[in-house]
Protein backbone atom coordinates (compact mmCIF):
# COMPACT_ATOMS: atom_id res chain seq x y z
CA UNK A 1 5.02 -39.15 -9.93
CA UNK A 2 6.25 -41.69 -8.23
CA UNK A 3 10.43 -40.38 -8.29
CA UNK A 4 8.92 -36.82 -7.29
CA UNK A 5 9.35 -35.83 -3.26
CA UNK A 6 6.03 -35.21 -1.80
CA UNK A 7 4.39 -33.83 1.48
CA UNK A 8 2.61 -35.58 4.01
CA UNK A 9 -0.40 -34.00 2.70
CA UNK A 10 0.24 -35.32 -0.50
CA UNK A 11 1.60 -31.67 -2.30
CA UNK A 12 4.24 -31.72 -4.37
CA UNK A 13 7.53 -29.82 -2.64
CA UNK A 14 9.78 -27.24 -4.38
CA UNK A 15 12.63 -29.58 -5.14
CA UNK A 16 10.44 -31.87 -7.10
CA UNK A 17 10.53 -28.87 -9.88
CA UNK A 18 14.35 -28.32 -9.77
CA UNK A 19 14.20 -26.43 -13.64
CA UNK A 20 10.93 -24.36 -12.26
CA UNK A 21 12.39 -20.28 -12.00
CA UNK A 22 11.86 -18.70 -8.77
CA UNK A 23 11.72 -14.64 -10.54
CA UNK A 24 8.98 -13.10 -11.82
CA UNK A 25 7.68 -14.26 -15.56
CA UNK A 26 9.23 -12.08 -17.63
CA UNK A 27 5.78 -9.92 -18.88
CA UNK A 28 6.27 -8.66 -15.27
CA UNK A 29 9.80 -7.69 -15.41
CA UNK A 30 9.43 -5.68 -18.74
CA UNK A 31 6.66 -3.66 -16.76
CA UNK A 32 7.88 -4.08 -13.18
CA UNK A 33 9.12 -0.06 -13.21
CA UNK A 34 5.28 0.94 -14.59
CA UNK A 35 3.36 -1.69 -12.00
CA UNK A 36 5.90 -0.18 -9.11
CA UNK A 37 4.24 3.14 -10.54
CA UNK A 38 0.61 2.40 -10.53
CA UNK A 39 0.81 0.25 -7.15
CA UNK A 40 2.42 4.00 -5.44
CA UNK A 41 -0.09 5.84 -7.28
CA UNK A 42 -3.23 4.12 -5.85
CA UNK A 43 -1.69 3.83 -2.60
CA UNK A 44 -1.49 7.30 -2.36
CA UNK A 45 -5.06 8.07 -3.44
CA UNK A 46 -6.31 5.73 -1.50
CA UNK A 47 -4.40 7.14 1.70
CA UNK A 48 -5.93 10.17 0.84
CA UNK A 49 -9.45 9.18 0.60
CA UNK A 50 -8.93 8.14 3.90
CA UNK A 51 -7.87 11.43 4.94
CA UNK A 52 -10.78 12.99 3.53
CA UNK A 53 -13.09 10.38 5.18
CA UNK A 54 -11.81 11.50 8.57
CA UNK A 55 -12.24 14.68 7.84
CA UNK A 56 -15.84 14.43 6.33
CA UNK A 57 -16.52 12.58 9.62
CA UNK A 58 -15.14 15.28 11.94
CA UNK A 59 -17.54 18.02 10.00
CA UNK A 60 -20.16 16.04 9.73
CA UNK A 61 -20.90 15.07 13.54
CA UNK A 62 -19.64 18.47 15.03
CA UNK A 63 -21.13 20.12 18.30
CA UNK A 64 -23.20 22.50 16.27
CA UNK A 65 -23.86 21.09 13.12
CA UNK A 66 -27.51 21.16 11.20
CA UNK A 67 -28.80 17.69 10.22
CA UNK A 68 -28.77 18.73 6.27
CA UNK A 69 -24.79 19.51 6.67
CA UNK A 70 -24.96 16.08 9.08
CA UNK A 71 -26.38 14.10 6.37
CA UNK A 72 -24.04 15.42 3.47
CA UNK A 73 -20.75 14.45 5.65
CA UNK A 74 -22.19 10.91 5.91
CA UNK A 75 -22.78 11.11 2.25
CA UNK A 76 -19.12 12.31 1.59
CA UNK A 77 -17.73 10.24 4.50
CA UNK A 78 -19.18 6.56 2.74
CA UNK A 79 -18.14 7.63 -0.42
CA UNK A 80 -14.59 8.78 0.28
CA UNK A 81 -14.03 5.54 2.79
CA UNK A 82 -15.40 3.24 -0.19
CA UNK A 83 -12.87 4.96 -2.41
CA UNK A 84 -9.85 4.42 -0.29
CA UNK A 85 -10.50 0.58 0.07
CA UNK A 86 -11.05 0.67 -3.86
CA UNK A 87 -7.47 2.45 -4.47
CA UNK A 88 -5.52 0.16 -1.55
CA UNK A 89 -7.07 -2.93 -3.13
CA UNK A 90 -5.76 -1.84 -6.29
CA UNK A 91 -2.80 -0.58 -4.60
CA UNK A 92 -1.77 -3.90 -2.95
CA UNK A 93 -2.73 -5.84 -6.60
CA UNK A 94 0.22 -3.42 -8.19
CA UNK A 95 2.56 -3.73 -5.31
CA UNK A 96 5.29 -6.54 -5.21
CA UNK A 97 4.41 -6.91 -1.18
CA UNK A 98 1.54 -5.88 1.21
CA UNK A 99 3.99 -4.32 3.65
CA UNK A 100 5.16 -2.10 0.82
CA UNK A 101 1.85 -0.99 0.04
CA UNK A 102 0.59 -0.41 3.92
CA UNK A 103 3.02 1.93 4.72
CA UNK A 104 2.99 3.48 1.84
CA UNK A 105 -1.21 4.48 2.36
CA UNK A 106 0.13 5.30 5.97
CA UNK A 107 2.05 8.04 4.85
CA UNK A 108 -0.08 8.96 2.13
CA UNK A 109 -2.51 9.46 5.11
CA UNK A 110 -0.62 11.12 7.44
CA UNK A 111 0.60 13.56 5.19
CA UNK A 112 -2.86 14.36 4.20
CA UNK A 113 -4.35 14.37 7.60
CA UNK A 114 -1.68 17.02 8.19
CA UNK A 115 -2.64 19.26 5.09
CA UNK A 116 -6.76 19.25 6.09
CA UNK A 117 -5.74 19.65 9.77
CA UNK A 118 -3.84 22.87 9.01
CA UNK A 119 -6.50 23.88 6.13
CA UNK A 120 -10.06 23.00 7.74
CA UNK A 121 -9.10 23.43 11.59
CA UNK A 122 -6.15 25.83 11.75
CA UNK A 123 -4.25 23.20 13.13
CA UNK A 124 -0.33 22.69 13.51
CA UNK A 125 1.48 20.18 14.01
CA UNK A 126 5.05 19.63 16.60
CA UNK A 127 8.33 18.89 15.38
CA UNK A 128 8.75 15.79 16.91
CA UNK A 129 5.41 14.94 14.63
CA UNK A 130 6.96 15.51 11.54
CA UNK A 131 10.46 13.99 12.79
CA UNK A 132 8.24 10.98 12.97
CA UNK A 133 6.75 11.61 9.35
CA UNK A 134 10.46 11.96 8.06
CA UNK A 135 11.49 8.54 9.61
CA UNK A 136 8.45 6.91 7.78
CA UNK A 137 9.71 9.03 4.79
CA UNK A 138 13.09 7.33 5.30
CA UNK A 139 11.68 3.62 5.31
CA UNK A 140 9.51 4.37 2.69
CA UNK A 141 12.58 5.30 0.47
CA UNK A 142 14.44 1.93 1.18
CA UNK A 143 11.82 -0.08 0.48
CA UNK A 144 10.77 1.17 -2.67
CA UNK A 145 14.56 1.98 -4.16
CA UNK A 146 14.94 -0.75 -6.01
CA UNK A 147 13.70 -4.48 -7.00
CA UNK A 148 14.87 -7.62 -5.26
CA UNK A 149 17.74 -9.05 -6.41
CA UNK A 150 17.63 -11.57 -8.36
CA UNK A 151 18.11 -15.82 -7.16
CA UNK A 152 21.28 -17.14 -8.39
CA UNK A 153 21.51 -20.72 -9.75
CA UNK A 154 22.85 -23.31 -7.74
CA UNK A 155 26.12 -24.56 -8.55
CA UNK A 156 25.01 -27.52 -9.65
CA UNK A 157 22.36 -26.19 -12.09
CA UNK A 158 25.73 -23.89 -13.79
CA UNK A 159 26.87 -25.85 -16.59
């Protein structure tokens, strides 16, 4: 170990493995389109969950609500929240990147928020609201379009 470049903290740096590959092993490439899949799917059940939570929370501790209906959106409200942290922890283990995965339970959220606003309260929402929903639509669609290209090989590793 003695040729190898090392830290001050005694680690090993990057250029001590110049052979080492940089991608993804390849059982994750093979499956990267089916993990990309999952990782969306949980993020958007979890941001839903969340949704509900909120809204379980907003029935439950109402002006005029009786303590049996009080008790029940507790109920609902720590089951739904536990939910959503189970789905965006399994969301963020699918996704390739935690920002990915964030905004991508935002959305899910907001969208849902939206649809048990309009359903449970009658309510509606402005246009420059949903401009701001399309905008997170439109970042959302560049991130997830495709995977990172891949590293090319040095020059001097082409031979």
């Amino acid at each position: 170990m003695e040729g190898r470049p090392q830290f001050a903290g005694g680690g090993v740096c990057a250029a001590a493995y110049p052979d080492a590959s940089a991608g993804f092993p390849p059982h994750l490439q093979a499956g990267a389109m089916r993990r990309r899949f999952w990782g969306v799917f949980n993020c958007l059940c979890a941001g839903a969950f969340g949704a509900l939570a909120a809204a379980s929370a907003k029935l439950a501790f109402g002006s005029e609500v009786n303590v049996g209906f009080c008790v029940l959106g507790i109920i609902v409200m720590a089951t739904t929240n536990s939910l959503m942290w189970t789905f965006f922890s399994r969301g963020l283990s699918f996704s390739m990147s935690s920002a990915i995965a964030s905004v991508t339970v935002t959305f899910s959220n907001i969208l849902s928020s939206a649809f048990l606003g309009f359903v449970l309260y009658g309510e509606c929402q402005e246009v420059l609201w949903w401009g701001g929903v399309f905008l997170i639509l439109c970042g959302l669609t560049l991130i997830h379009r495709e995977l990172p290209p891949p590293r090319k090989a040095l020059p001097h590793k082409q031979q």
